[in-house]
C-alpha atoms as a PDB file:
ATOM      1  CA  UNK A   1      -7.173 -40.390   5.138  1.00  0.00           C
ATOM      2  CA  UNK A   2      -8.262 -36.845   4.982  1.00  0.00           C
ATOM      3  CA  UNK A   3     -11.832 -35.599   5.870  1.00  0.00           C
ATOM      4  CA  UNK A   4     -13.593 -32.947   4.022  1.00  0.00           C
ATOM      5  CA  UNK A   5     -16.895 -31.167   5.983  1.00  0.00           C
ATOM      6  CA  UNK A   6     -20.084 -31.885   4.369  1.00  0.00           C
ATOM      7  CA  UNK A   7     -21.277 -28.245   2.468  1.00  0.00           C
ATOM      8  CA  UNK A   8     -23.393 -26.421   4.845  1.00  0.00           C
ATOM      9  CA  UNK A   9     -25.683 -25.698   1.926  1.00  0.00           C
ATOM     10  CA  UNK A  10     -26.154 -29.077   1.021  1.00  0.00           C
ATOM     11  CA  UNK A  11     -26.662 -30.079  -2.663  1.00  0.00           C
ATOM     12  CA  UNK A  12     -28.319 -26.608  -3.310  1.00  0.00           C
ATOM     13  CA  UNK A  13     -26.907 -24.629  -6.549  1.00  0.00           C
ATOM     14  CA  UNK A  14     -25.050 -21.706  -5.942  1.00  0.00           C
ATOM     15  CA  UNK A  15     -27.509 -19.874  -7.751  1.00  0.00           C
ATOM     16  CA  UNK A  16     -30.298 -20.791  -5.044  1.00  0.00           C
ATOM     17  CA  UNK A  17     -27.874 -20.167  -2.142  1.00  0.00           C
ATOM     18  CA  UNK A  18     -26.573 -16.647  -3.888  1.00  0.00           C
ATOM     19  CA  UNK A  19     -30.891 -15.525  -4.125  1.00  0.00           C
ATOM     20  CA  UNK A  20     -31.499 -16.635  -0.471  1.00  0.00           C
ATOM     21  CA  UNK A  21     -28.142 -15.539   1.191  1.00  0.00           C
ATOM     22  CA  UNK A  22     -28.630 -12.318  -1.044  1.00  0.00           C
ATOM     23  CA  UNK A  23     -32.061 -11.511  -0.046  1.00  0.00           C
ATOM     24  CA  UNK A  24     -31.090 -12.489   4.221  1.00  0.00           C
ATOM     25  CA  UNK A  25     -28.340  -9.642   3.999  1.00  0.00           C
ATOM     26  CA  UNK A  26     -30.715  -6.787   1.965  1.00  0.00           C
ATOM     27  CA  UNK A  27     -33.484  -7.503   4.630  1.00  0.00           C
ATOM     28  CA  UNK A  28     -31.013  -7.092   7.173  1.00  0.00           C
ATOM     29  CA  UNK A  29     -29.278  -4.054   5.520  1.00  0.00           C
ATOM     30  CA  UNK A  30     -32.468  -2.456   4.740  1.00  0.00           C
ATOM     31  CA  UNK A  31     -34.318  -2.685   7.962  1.00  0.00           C
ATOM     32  CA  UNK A  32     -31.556  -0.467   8.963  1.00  0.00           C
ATOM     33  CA  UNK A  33     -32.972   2.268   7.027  1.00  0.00           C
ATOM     34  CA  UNK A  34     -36.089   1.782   6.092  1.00  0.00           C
ATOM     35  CA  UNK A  35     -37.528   2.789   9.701  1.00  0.00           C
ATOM     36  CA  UNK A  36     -36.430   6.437   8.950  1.00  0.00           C
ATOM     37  CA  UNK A  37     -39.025   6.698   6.773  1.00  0.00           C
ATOM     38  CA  UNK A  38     -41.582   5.696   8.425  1.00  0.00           C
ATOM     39  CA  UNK A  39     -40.534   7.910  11.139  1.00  0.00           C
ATOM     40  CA  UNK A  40     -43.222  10.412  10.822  1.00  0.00           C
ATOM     41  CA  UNK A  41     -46.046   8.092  10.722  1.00  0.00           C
ATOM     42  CA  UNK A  42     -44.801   6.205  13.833  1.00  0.00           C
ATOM     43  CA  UNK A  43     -44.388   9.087  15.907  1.00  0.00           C
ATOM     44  CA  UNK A  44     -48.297  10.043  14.440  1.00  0.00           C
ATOM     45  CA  UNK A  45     -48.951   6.407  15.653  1.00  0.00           C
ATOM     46  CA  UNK A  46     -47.959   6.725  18.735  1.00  0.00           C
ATOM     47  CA  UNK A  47     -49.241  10.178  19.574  1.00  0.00           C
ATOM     48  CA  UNK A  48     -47.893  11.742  23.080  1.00  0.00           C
ATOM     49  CA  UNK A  49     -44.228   9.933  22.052  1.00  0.00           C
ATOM     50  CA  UNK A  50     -41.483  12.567  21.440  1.00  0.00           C
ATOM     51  CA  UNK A  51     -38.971  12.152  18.853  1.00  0.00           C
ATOM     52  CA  UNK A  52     -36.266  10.966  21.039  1.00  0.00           C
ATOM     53  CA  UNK A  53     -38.759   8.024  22.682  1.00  0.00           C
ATOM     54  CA  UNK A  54     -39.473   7.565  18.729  1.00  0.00           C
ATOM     55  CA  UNK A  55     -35.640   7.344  17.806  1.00  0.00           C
ATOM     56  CA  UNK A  56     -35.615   4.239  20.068  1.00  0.00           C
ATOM     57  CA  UNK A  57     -37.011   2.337  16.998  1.00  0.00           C
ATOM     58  CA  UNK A  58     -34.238   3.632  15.079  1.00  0.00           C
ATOM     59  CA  UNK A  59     -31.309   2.946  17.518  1.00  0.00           C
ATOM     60  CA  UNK A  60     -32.327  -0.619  19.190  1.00  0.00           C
ATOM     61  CA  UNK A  61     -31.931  -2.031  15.862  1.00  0.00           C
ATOM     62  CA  UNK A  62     -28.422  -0.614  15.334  1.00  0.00           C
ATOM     63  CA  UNK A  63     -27.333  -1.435  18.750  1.00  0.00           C
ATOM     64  CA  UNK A  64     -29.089  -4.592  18.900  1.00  0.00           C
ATOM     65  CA  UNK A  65     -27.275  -5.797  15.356  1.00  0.00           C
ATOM     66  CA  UNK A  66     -23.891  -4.379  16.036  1.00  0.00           C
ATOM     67  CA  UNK A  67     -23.419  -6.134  19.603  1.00  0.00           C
ATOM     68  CA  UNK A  68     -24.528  -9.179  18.376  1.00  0.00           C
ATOM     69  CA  UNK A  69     -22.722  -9.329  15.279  1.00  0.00           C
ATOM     70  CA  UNK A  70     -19.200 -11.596  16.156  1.00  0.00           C
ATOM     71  CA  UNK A  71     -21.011 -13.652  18.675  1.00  0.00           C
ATOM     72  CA  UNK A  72     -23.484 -14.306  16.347  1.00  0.00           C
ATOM     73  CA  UNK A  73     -20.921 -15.120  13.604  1.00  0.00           C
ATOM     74  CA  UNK A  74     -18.904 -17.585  16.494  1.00  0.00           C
ATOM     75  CA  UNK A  75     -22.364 -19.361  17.144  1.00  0.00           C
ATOM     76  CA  UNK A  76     -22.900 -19.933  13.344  1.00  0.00           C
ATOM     77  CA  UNK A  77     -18.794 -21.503  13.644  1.00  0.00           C
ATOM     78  CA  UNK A  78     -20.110 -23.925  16.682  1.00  0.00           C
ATOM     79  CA  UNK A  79     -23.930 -24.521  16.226  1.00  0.00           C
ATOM     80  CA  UNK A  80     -23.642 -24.398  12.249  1.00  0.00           C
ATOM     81  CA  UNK A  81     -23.467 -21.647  10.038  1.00  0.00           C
ATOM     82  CA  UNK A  82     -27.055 -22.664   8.006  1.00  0.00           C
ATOM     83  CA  UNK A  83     -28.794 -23.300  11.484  1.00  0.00           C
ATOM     84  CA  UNK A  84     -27.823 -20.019  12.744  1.00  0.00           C
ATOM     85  CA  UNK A  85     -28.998 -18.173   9.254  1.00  0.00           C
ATOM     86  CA  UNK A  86     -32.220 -19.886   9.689  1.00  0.00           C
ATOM     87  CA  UNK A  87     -32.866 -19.211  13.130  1.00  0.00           C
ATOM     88  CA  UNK A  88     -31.548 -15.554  12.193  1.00  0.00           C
ATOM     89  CA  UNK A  89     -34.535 -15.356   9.661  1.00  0.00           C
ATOM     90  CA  UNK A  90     -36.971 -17.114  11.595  1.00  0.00           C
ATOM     91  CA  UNK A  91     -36.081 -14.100  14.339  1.00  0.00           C
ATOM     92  CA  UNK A  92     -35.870 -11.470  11.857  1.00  0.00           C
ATOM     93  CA  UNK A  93     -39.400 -12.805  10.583  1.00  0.00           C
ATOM     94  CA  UNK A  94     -41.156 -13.271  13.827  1.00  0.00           C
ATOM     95  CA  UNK A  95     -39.860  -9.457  15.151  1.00  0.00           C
ATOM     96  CA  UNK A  96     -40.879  -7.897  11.278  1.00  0.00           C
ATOM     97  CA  UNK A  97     -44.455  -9.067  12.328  1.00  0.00           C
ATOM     98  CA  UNK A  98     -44.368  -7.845  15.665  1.00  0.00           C
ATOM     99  CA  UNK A  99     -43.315  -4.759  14.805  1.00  0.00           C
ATOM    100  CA  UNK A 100     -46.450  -4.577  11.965  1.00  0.00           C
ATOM    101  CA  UNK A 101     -48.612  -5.711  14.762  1.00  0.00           C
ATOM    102  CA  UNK A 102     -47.139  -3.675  17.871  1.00  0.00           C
ATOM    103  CA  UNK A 103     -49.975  -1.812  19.764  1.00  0.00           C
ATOM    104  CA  UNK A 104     -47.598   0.057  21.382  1.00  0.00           C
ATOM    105  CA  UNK A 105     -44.382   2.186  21.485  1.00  0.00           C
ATOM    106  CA  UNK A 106     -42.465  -0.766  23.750  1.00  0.00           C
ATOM    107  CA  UNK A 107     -43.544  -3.186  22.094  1.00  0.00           C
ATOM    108  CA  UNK A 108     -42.140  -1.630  18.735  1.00  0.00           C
ATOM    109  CA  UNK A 109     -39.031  -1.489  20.567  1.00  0.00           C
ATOM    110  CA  UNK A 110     -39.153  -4.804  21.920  1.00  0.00           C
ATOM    111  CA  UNK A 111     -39.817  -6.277  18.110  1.00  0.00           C
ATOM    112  CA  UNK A 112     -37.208  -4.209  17.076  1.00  0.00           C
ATOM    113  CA  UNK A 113     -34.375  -5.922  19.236  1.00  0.00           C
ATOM    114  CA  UNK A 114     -35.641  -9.569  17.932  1.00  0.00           C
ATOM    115  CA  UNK A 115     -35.485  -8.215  14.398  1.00  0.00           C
ATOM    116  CA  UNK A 116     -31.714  -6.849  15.424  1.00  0.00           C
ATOM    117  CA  UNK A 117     -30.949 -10.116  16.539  1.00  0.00           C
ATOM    118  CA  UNK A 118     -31.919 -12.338  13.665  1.00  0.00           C
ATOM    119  CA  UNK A 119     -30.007  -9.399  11.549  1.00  0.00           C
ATOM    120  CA  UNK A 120     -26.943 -10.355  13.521  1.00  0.00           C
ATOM    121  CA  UNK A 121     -27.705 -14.146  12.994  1.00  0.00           C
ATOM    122  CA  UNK A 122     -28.147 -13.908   9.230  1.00  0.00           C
ATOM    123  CA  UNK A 123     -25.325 -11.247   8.203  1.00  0.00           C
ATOM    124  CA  UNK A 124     -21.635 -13.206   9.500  1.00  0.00           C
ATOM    125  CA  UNK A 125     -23.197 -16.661   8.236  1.00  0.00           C
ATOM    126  CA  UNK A 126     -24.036 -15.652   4.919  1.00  0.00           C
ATOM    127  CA  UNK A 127     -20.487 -15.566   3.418  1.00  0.00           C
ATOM    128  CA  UNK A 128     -19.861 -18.813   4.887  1.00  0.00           C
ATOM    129  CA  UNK A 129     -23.190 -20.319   3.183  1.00  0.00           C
ATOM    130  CA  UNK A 130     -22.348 -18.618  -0.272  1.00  0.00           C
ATOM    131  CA  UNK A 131     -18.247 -19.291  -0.085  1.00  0.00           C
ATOM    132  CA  UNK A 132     -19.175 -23.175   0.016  1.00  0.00           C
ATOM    133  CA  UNK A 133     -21.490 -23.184  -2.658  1.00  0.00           C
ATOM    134  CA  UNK A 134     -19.523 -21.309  -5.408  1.00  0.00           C
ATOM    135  CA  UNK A 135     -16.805 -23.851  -5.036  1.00  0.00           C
ATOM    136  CA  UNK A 136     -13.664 -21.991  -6.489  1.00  0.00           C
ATOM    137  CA  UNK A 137     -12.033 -19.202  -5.304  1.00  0.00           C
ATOM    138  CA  UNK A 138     -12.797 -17.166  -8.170  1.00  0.00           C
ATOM    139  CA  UNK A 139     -16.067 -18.047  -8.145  1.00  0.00           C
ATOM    140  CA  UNK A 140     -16.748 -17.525  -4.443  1.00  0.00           C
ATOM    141  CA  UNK A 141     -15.256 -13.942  -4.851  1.00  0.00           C
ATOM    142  CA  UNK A 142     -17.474 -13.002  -7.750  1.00  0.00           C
ATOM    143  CA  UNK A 143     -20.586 -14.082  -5.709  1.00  0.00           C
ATOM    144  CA  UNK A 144     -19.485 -12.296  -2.789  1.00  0.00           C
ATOM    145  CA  UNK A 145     -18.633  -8.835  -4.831  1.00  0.00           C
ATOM    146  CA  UNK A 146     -21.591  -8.998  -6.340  1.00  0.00           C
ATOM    147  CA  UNK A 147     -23.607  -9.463  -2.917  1.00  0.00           C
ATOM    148  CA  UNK A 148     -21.648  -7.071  -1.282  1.00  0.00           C
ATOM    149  CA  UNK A 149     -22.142  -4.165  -4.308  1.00  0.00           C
ATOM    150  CA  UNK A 150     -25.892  -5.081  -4.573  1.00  0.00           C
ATOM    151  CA  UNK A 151     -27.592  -4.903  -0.965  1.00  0.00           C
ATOM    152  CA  UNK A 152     -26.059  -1.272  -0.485  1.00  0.00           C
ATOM    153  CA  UNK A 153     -26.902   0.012  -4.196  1.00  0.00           C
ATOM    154  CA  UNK A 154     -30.552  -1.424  -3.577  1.00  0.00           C
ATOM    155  CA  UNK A 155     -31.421   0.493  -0.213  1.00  0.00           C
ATOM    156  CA  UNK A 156     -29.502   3.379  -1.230  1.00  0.00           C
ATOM    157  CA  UNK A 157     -31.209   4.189  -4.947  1.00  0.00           C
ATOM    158  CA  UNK A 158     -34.669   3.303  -4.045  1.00  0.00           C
ATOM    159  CA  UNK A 159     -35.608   4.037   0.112  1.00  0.00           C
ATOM    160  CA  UNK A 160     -36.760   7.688  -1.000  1.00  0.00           C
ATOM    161  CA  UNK A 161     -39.016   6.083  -3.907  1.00  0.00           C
ATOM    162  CA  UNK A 162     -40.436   3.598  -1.245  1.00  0.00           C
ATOM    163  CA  UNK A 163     -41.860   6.739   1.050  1.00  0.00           C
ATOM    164  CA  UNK A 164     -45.376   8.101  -1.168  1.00  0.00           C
ATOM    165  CA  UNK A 165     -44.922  11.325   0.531  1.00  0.00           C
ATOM    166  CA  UNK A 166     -41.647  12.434  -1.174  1.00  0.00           C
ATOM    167  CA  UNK A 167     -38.365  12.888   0.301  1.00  0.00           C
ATOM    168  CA  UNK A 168     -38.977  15.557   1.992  1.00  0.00           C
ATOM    169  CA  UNK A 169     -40.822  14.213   4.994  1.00  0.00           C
ATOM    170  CA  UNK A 170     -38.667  10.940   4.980  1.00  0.00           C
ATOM    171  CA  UNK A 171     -36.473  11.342   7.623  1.00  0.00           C
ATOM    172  CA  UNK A 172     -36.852  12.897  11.464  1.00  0.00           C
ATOM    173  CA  UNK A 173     -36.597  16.522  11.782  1.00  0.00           C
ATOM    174  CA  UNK A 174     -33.414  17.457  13.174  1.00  0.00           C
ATOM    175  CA  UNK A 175     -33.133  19.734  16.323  1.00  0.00           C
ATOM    176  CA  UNK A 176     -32.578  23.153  15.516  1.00  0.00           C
END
């Protein structure tokens, strides 16, 4: 008798699971980036905040994210790779409207390591929700091509269209 693990996406189609695993990882990917430019306007925000207090925002993320990554990926093996991706965008949620609501520079901060670490939640267990749900190997690789090629394409063609100021004032100054 052999036992086969229930799908962690349930009866979902893979279409469904591709659109909600797809859009975890671009939030994740983008809120990478899209903080530089809104750079400018947070250090206006925050008046009296130099640009390395600023580049906090920038970095805690990163940090945040990349030390949380594996573990984040084992917890999804133990706990359940769907549990973890929702609690990852539950996280990623709450610290997004912290961060809108923040009434100070710390506090930005603060939001910005819960949004790192619902990044880190949702990133490792999305290829083991969307592997599942394609079924065959071929069809598990397609999906995951594709979701790998379109997250970066996305945040990389249209983050300067996103900033109404041009691309010229996008990013932080850099020290002469």
């Amino acid at each position: 008798m052999t036992y086969e693990s229930p799908s962690p996406t349930g009866n979902a189609s893979p279409g469904k699971v591709f659109a909600i695993v797809a859009m975890g990882v671009f939030l994740a990917a983008l809120d990478l980036f899209i903080v530089n430019i809104a750079f400018p306007a947070i250090q206006r925000d925050f008046s009296g905040s130099s640009v390395s207090d600023v580049s906090w925002v920038l970095n805690v993320y990163a940090i945040v994210f990349a030390a949380l990554l594996v573990s984040a990926g084992k917890l999804g093996d133990i706990l359940g790779r769907r549990r973890v991706f929702v609690a990852g965008l539950l996280a990623f949620g709450l610290g997004s409207a912290l961060s809108a609501a923040a009434p100070s520079l710390e506090l930005l901060i603060a939001a910005r390591v819960i949004q790192g670490a619902g990044a880190a939640a949702v990133t490792p267990t999305s290829l083991g929700l969307l592997l599942p749900a394609f079924g065959t190997p071929s069809g598990a690789a397609a999906a995951t091509d594709t979701c790998s090629r379109v997250s970066p394409r996305i945040c990389s063609t249209n983050l300067p269209a996103l900033d109404p100021r041009g691309r010229q004032d996008a990013a932080p100054a850099s020290p002469a």
